[in-house]
Protein backbone atom coordinates (compact mmCIF):
# COMPACT_ATOMS: atom_id res chain seq x y z
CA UNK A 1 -36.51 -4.17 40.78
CA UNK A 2 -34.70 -1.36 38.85
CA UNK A 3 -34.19 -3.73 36.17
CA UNK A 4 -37.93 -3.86 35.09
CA UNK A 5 -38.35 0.20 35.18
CA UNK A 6 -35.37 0.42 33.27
CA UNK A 7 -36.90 -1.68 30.33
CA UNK A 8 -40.00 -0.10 30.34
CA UNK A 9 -38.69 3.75 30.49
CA UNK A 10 -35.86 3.26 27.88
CA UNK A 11 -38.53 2.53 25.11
CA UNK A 12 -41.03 5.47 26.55
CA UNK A 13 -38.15 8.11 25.84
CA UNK A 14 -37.33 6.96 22.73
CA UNK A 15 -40.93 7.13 21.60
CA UNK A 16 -41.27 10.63 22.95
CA UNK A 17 -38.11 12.07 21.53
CA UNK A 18 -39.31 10.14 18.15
CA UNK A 19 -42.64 12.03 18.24
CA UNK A 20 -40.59 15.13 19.21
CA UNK A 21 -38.93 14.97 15.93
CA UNK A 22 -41.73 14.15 13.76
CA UNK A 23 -43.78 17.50 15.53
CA UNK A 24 -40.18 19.31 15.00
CA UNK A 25 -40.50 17.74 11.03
CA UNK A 26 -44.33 18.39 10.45
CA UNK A 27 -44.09 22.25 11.62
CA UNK A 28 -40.46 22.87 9.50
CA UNK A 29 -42.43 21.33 6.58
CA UNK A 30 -45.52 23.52 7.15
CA UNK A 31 -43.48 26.76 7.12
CA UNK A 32 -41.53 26.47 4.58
CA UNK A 33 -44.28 24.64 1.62
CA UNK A 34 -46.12 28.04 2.04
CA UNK A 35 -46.93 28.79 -1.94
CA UNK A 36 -44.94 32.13 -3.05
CA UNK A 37 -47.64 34.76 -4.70
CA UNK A 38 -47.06 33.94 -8.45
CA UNK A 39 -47.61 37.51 -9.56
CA UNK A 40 -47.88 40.48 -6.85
CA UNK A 41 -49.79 43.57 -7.78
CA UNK A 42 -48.26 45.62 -9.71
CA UNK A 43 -48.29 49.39 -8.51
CA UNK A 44 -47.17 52.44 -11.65
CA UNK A 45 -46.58 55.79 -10.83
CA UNK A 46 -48.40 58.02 -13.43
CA UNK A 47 -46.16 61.65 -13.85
CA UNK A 48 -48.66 63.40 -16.49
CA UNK A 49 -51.72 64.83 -14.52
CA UNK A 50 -55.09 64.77 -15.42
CA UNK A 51 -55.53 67.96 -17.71
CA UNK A 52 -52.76 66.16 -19.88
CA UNK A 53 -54.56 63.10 -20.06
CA UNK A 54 -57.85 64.85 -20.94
CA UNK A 55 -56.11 66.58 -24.04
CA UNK A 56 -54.33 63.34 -25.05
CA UNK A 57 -58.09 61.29 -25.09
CA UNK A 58 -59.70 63.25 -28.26
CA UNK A 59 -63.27 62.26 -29.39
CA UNK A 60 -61.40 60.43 -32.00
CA UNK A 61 -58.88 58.54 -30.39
CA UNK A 62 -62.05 57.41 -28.13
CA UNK A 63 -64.28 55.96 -31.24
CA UNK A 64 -60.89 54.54 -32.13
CA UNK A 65 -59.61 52.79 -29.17
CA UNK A 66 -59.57 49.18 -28.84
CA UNK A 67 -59.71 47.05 -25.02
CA UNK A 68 -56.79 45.35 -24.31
CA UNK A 69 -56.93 41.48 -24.36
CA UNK A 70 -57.41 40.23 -20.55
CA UNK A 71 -56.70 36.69 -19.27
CA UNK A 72 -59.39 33.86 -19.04
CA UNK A 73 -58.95 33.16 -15.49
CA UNK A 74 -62.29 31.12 -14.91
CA UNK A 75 -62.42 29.15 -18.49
CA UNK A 76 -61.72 25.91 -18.08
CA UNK A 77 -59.09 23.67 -20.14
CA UNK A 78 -60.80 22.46 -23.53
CA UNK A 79 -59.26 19.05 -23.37
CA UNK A 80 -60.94 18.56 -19.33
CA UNK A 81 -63.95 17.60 -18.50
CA UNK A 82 -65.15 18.16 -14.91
CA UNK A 83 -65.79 14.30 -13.58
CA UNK A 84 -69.24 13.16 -13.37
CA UNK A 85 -71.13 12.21 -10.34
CA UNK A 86 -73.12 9.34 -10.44
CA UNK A 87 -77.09 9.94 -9.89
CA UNK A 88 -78.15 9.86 -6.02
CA UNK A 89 -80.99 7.85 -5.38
CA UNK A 90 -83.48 9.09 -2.63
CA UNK A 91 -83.69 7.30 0.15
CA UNK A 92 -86.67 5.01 0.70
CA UNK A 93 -89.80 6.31 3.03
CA UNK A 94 -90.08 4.42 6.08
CA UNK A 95 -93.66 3.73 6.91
């Protein structure tokens, strides 16, 4: 009767080490597709203190100064359109 056991337990550890490896592959997978920050935050050390910087910023250099251009983060591409959703229809009343 060892025969039967033997047929039936040979295929139940090669599913299990099977899964094994797949679990093994999933979690390898997982840890290393982790996205890399594109652009860490940049940290400057400023060596002129604050007196300096008060002399440096004249009335005149104020009314002259001009903002620096920023990114447009939030505007969307020009050439995409945000897709559509169709119209829901309300659901009839039951009586």
């Amino acid at each position: 009767m060892s025969q039967p056991q033997r047929l039936i337990l040979l295929p139940l550890i090669g599913t299990a080490i099977l899964g094994l490896l797949v679990g093994v592959y999933l979690v390898v997978w997982k840890w290393f597709s982790q996205p890399e920050p594109v652009d860490p935050v940049a940290k400057h050390s400023v060596d002129t203190s604050a007196d300096e910087a008060l002399k440096y910023w004249t009335a005149e250099k104020m009314r002259k100064a001009r903002p620096a251009p920023m990114p447009h983060i939030g505007a969307p591409d020009r050439g995409k359109k945000p897709p559509r959703r169709p119209p829901q229809e309300p659901e009839p009343r039951k009586p």
